[in-house]
N, C-alpha and C. Protein backbone atom coordinates (compact mmCIF):
# COMPACT_ATOMS: atom_id res chain seq x y z
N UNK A 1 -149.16 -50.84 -209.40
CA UNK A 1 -150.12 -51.91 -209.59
C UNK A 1 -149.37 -53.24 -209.54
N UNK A 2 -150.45 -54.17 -208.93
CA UNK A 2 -149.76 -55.50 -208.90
C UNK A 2 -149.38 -55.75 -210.40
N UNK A 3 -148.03 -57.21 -210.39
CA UNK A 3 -147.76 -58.09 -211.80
C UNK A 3 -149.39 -58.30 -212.31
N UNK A 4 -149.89 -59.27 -211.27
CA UNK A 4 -150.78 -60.31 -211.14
C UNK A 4 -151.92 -59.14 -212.36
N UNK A 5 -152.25 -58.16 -211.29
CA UNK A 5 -153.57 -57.40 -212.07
C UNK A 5 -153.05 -56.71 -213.14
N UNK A 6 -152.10 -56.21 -213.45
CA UNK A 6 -151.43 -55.71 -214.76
C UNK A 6 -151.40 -56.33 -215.85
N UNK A 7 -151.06 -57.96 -215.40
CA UNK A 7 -151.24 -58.76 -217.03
C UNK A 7 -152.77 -59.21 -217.19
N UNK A 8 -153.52 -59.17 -216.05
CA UNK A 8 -154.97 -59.09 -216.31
C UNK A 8 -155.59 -57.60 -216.91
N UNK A 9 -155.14 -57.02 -216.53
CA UNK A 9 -155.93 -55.77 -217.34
C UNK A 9 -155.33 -54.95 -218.29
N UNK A 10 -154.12 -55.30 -218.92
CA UNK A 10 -153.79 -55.18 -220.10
C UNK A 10 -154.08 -56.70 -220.93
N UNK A 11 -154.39 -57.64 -220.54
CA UNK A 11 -155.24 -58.52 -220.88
C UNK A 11 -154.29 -59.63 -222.12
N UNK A 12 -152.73 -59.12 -221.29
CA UNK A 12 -152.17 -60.46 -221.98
C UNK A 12 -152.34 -61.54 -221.02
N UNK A 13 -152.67 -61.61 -220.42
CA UNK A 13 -153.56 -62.91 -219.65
C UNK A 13 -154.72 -62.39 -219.07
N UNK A 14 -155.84 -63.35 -219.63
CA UNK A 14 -157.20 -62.73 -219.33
C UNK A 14 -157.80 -63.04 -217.90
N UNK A 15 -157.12 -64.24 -217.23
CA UNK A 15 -157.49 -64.28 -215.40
C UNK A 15 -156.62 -64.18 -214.62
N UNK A 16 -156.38 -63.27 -213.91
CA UNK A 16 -155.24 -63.08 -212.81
C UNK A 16 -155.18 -64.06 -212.00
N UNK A 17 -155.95 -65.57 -211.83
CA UNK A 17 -155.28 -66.75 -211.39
C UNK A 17 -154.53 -67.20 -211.95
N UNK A 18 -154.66 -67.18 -213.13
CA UNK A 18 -153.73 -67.69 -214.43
C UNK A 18 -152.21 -66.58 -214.43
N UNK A 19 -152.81 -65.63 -214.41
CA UNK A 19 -151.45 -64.55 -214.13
C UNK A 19 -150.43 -65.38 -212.79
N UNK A 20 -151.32 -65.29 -212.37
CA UNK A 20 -150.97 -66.03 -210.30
C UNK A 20 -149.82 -66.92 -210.78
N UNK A 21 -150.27 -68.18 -211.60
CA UNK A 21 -149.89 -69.56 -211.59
C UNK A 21 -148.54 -69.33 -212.54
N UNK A 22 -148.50 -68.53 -213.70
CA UNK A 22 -147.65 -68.24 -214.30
C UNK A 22 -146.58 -67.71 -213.53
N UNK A 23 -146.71 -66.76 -212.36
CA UNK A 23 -145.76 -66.30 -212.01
C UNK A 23 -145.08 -66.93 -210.42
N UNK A 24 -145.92 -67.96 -210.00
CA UNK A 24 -145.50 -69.10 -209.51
C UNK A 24 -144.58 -70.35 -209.96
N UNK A 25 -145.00 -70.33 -210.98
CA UNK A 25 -144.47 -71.26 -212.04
C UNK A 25 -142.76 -70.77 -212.98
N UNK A 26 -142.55 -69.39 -212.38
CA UNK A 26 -141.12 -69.22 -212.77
C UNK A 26 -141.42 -68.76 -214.33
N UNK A 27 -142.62 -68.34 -214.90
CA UNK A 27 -142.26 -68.38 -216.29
C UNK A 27 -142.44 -66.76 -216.46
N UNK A 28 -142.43 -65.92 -214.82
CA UNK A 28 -142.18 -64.47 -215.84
C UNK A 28 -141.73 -63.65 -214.87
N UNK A 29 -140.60 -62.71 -215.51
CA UNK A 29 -139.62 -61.73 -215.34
C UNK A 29 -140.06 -60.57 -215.78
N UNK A 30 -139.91 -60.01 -214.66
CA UNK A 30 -139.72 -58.12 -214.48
C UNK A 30 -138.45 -58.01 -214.54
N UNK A 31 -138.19 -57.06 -215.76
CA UNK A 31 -136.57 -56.59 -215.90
C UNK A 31 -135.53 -57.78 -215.76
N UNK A 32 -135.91 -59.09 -216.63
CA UNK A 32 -134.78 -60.13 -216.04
C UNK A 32 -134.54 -60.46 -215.06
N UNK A 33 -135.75 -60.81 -214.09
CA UNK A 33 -135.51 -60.87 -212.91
C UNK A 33 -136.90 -61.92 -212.34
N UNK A 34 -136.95 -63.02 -211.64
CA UNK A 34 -138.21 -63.82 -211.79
C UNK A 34 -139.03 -63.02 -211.00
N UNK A 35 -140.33 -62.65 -211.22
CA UNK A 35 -141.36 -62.04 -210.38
C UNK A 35 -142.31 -62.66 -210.03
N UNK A 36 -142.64 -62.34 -208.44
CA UNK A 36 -143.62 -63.02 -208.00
C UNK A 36 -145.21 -62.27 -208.35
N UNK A 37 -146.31 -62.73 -208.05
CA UNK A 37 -147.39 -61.72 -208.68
C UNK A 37 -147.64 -60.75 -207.98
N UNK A 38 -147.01 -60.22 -206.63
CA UNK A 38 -147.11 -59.14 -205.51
C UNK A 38 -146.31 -58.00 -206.21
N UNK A 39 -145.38 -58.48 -207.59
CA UNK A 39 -144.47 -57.66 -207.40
C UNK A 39 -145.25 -56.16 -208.00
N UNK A 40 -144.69 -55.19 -207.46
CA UNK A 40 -144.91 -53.70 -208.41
C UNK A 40 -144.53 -53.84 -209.52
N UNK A 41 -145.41 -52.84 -210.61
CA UNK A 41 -144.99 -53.08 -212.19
C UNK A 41 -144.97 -51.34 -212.40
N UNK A 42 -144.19 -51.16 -213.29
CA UNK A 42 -144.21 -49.74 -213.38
C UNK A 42 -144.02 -49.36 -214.47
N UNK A 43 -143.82 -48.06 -214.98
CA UNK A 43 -143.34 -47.53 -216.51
C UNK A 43 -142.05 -48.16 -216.87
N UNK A 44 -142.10 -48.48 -217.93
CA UNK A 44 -140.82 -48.80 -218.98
C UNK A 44 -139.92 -50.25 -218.28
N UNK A 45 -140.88 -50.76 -217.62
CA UNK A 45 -140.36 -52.60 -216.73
C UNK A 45 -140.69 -52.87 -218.19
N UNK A 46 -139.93 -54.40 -218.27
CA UNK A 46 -139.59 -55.32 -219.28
C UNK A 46 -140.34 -56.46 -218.67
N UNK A 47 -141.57 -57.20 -218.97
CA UNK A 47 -142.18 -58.19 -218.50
C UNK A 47 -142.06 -59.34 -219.71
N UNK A 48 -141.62 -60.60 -219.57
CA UNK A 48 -141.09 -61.39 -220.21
C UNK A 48 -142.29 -62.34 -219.48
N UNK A 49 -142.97 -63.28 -220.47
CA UNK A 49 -143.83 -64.15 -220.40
C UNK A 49 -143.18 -65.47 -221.22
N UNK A 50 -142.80 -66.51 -220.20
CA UNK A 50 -143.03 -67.49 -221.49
C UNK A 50 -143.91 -68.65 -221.52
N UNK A 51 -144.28 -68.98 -222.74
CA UNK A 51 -146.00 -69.71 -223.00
C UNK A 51 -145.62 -70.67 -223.94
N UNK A 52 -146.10 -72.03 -224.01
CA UNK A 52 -146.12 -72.63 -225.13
C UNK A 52 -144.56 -72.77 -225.55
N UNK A 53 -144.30 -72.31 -226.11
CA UNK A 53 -143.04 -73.11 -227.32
C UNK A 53 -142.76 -71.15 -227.39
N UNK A 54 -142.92 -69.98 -226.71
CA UNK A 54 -143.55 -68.98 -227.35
C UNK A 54 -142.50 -68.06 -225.53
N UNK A 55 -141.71 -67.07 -226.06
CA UNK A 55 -140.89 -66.05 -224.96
C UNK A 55 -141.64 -64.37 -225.28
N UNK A 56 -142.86 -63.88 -224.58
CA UNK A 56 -143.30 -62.75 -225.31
C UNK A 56 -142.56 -61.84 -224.12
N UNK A 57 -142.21 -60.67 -224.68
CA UNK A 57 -141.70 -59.81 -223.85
C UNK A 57 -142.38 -58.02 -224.54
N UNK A 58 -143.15 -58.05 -223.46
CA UNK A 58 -143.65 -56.54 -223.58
C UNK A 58 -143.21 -55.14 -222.70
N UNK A 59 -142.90 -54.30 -223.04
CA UNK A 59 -142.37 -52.83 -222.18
C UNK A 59 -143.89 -52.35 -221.74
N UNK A 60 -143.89 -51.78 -220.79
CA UNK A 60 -145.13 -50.86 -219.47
C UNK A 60 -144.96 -49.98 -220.45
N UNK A 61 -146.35 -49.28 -221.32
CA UNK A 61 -145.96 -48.32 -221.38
C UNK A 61 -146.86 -46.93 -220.22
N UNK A 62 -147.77 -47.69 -219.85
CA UNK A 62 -148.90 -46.81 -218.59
C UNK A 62 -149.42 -47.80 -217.59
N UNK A 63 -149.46 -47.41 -216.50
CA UNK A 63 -150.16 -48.11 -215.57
C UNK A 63 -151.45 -47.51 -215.77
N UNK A 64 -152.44 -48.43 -215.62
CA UNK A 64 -153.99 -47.71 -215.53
C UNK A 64 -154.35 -47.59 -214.29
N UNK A 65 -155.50 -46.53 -214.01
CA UNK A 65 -155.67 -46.08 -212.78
C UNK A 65 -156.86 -46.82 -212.20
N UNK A 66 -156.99 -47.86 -212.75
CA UNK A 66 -158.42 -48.73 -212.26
C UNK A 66 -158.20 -50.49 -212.52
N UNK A 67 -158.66 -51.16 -212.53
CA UNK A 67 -158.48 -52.45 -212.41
C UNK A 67 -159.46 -52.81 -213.78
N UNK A 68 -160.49 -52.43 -213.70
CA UNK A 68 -161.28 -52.27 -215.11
C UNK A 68 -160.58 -51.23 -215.96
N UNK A 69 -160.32 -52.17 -217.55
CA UNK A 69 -160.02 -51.35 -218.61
C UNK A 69 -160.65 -51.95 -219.74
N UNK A 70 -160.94 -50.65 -220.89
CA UNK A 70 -161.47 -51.15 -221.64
C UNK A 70 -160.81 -51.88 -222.93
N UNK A 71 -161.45 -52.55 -223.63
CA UNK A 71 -160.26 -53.65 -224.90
C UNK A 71 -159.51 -52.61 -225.11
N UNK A 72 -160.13 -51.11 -225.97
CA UNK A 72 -159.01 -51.01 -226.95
C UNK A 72 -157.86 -50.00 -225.96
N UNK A 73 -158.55 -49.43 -224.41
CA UNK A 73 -157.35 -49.06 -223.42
C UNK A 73 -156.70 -49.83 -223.36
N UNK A 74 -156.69 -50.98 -223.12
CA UNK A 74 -155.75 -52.27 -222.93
C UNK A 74 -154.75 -52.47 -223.46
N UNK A 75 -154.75 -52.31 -224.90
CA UNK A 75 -153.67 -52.30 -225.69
C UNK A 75 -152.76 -50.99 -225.83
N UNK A 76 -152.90 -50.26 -224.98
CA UNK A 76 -152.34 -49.03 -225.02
C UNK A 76 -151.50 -48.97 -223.76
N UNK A 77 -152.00 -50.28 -222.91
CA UNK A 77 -150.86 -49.67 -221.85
C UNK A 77 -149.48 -50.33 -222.17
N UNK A 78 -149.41 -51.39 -223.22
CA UNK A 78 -147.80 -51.99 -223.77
C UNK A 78 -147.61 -51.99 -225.02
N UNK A 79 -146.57 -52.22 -224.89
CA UNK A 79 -146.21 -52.58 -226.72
C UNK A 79 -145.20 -53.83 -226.89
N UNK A 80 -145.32 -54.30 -227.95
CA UNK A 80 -144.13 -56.07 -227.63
C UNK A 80 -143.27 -55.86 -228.00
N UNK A 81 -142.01 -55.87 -227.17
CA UNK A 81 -140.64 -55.63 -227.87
C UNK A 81 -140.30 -56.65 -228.39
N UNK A 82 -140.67 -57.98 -228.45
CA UNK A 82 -140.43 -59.47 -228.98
C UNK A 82 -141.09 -60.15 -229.04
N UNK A 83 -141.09 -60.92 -230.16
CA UNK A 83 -142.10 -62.40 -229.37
C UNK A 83 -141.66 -63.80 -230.45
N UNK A 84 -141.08 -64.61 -229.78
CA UNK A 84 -140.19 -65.63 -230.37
C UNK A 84 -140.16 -66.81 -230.39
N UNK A 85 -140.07 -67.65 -230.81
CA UNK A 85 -140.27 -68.63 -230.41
C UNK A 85 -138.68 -70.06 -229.58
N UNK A 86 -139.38 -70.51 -228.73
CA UNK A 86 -138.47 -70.92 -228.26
C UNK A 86 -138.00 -72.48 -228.10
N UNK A 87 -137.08 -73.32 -227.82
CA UNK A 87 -137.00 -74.67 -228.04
C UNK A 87 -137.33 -75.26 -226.19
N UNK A 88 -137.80 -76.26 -226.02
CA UNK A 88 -138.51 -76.51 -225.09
C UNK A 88 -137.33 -76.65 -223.86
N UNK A 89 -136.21 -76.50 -224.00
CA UNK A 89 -135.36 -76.41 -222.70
C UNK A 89 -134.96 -75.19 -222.40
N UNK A 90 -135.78 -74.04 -222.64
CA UNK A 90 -136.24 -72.79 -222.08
C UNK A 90 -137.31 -73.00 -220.73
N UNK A 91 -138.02 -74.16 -221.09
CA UNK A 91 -138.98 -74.15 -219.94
C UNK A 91 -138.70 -75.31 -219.27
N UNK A 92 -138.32 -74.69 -218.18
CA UNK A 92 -137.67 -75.44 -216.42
C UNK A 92 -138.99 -76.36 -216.37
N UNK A 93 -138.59 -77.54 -216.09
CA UNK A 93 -139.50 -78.41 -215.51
C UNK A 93 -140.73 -79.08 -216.59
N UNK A 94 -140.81 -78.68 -217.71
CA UNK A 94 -141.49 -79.23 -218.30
C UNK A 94 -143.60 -78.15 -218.16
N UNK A 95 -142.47 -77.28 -217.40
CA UNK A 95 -144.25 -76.22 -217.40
C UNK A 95 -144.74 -75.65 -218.47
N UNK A 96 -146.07 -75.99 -218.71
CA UNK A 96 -146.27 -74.93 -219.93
C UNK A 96 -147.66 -74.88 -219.69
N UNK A 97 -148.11 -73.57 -219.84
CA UNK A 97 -149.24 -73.16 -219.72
C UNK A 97 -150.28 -72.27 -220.75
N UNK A 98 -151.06 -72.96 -221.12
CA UNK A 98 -151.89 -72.29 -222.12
C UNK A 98 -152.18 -70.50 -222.14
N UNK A 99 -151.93 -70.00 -222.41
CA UNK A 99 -152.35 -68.06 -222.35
C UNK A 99 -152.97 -67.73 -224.09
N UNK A 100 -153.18 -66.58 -223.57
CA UNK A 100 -154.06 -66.04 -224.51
C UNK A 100 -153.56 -64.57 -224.79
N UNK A 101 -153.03 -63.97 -225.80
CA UNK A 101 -152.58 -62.77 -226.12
C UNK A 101 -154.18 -61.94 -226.22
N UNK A 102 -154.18 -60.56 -226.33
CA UNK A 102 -154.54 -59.39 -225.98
C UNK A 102 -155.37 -59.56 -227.76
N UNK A 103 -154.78 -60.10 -228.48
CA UNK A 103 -154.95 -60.18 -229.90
C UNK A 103 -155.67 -61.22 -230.71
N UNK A 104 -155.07 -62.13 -230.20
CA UNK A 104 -154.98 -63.63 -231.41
C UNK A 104 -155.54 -64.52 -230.37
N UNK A 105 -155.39 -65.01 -229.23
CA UNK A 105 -155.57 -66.23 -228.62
C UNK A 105 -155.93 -65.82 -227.09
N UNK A 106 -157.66 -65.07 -227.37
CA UNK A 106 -157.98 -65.42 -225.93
C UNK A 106 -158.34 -66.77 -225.01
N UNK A 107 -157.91 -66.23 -224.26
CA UNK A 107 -158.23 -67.74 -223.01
C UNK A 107 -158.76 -67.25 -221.87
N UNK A 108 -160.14 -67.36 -221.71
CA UNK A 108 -160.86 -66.95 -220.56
C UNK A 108 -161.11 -68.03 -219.60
């Protein structure tokens, strides 16, 4: 499955344009590595998001077999190995983009 539709339907970003722009924008890594939103995502990848003042990094733990999932499937396909906060010369260029966790801060 695409980056792009993966962080949309595990629903740490709730619009895969927003997924899009984030991963245009340099602010997220597959396995330490910058990913574009074409890229493949697979079991046990390390997807590193950073948001706000905020570096979340979650492990794959399932790809879903559909593009529609439901809330509480959603949270079952990761788990957060981190989530930290960071000082603003983490983010290149002055980008920062509003997101919405799976939990606390949707952004539709």
């Amino acid at each position: 499955m695409r980056l792009d539709l993966f962080l949309k339907s595990s629903r740490i970003i709730l619009r895969r344009s927003l997924a899009q722009q984030f991963c245009e924008a340099g602010l997220v890594k597959v396995n330490s590595v910058a990913a574009k939103s074409s890229r493949e995502v697979k079991v046990n990848d390390e997807i590193e998001i950073k948001r706000s003042n905020k570096l979340l990094t979650v492990r794959v733990l399932q790809i879903p077999q559909s593009k529609q999932v439901s809330r509480q499937a959603a949270s079952s396909l990761f788990e957060v190995v981190s989530e930290e906060s960071c000082n603003d010369s983490l983010f290149e260029g002055g980008v920062e983009i509003e997101v919405g966790d799976n939990k606390n801060n949707p952004i539709t």
